[in-house]
Protein backbone atom coordinates (compact mmCIF):
# COMPACT_ATOMS: atom_id res chain seq x y z
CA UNK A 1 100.67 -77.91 189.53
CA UNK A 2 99.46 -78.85 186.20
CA UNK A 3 97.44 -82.37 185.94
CA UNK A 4 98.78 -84.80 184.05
CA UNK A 5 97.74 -86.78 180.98
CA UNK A 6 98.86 -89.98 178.55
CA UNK A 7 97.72 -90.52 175.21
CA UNK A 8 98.57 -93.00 172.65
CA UNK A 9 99.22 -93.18 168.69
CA UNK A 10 98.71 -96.41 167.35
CA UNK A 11 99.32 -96.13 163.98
CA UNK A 12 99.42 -99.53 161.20
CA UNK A 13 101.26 -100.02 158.42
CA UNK A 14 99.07 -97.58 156.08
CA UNK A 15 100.54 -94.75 158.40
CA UNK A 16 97.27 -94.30 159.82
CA UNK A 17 96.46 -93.15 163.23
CA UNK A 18 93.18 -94.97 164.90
CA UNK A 19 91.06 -92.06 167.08
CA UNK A 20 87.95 -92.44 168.66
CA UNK A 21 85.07 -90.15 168.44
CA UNK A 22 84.05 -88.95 171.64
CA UNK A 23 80.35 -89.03 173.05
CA UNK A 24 77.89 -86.41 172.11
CA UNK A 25 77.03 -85.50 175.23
CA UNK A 26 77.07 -81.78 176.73
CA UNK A 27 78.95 -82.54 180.06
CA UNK A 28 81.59 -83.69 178.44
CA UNK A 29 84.83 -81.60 177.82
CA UNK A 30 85.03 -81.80 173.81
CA UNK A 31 81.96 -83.56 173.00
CA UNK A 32 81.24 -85.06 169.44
CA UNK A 33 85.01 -84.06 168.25
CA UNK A 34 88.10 -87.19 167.49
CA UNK A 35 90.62 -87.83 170.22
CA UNK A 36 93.99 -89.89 170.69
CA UNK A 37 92.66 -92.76 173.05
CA UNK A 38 94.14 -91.86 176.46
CA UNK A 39 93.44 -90.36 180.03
CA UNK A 40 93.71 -88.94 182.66
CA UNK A 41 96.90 -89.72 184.90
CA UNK A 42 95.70 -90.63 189.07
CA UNK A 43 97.97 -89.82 191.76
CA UNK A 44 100.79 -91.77 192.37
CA UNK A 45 100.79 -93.38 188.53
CA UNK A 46 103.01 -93.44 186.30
CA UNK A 47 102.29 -92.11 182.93
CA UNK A 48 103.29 -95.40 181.58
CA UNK A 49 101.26 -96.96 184.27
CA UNK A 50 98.18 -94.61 183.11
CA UNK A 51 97.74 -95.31 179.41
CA UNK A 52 98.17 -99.41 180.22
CA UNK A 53 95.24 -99.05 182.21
CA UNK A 54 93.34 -96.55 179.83
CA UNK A 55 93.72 -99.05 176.85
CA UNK A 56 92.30 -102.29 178.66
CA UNK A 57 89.30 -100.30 180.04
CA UNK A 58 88.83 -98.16 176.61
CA UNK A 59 89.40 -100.45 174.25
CA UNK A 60 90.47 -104.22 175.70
CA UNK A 61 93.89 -103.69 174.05
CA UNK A 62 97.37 -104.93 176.21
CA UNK A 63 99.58 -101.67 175.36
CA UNK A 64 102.41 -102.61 177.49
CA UNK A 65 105.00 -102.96 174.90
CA UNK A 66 104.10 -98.69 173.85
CA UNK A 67 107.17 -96.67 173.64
CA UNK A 68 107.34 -92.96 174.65
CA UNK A 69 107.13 -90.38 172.06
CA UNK A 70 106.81 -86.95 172.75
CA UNK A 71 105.79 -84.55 176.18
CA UNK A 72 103.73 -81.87 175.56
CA UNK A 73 103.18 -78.76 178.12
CA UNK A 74 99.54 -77.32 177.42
CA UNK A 75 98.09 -74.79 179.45
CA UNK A 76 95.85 -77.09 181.32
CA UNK A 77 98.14 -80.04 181.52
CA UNK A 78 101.34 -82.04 181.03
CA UNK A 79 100.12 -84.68 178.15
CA UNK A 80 103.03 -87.65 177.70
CA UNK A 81 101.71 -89.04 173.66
CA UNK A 82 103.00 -93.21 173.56
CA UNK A 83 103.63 -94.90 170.46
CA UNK A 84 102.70 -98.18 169.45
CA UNK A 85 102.30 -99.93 165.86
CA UNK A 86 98.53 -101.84 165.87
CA UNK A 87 97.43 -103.91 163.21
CA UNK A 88 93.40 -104.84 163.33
CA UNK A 89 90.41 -103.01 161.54
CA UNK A 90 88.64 -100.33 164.07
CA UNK A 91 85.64 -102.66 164.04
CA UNK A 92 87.14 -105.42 165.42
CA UNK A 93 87.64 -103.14 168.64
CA UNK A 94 85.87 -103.58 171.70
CA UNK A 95 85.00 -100.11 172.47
CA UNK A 96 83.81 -98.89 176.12
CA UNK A 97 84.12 -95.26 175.48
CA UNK A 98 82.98 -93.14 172.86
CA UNK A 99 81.22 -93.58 169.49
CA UNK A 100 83.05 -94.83 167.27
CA UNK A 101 87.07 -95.64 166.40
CA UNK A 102 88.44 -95.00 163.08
CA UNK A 103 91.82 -95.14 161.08
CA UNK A 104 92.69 -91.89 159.80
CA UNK A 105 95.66 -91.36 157.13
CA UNK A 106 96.97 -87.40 157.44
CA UNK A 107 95.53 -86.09 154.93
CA UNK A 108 92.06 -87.32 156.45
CA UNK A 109 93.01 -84.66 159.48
CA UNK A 110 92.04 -81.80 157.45
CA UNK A 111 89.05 -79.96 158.81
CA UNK A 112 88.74 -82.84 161.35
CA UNK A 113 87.48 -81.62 164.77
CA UNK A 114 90.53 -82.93 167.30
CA UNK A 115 89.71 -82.22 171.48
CA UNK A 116 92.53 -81.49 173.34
CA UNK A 117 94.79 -80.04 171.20
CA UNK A 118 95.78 -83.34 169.71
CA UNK A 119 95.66 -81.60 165.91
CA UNK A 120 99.18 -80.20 166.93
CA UNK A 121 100.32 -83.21 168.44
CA UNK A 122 99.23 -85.11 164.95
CA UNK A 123 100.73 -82.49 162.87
CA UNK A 124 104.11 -83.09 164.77
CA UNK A 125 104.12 -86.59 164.23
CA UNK A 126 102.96 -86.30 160.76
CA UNK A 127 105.60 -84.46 159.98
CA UNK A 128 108.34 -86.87 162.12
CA UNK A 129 107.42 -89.66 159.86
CA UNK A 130 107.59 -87.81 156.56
CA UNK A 131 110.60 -86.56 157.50
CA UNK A 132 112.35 -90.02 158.58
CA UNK A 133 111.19 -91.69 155.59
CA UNK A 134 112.68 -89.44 153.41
């Protein structure tokens, strides 16, 4: 059975997405590439359950009023991707993982290294957004 992971998209009123970079460190999965701020689902939680508790250890931030937004079945794992609108400048962040946050606007995503395969999962909801505004 595939492992199970929950990311969220916060995204402000720019439609920008904030992503973290991860640590440059060589034991790492994906090290020195952006991510969607997120984790690793433990037995017996909840997906929903999961990326609450992700967000006050990452990052300090009460993401209990998220919505779902998309499932996605990669080879190594089930990810479930949360949605939630966040208005505050990446500095003002407490940060416990990782180097750095930053607000990224789509066309910032070019050529950006994403872990995880979160560059399809930002392409997706790139293209969601363009399509329901117009």
């Amino acid at each position: 059975m595939k492992r199970s992971g929950a990311s969220i998209i916060f995204l402000n009123s720019r439609s920008e997405v904030l992503l973290f970079l991860r640590d440059d460190r060589p034991d790492i999965p994906y090290p020195d590439m952006w991510d969607l701020p997120g984790g690793h689902v433990e037995e017996n939680e909840t997906p929903e359950a999961c990326i609450v508790r992700e967000m006050q250890e990452e990052i300090e931030t009460d993401v209990s009023g998220c919505r779902p937004h998309a499932v996605y079945d990669f080879a190594d794992r089930i990810e479930h991707i949360f949605l939630m609108n966040l208005e505050v400048e990446a500095e003002a962040i407490t940060l416990h993982e990782g180097q750095r946050l930053g607000w990224f606007a789509e066309r910032d995503l070019e050529g950006l290294p994403l872990a995880y395969g979160f560059d399809l999962v930002l392409q997706d909801f790139f293209a969601a957004l363009r399509q329901n505004a117009g």
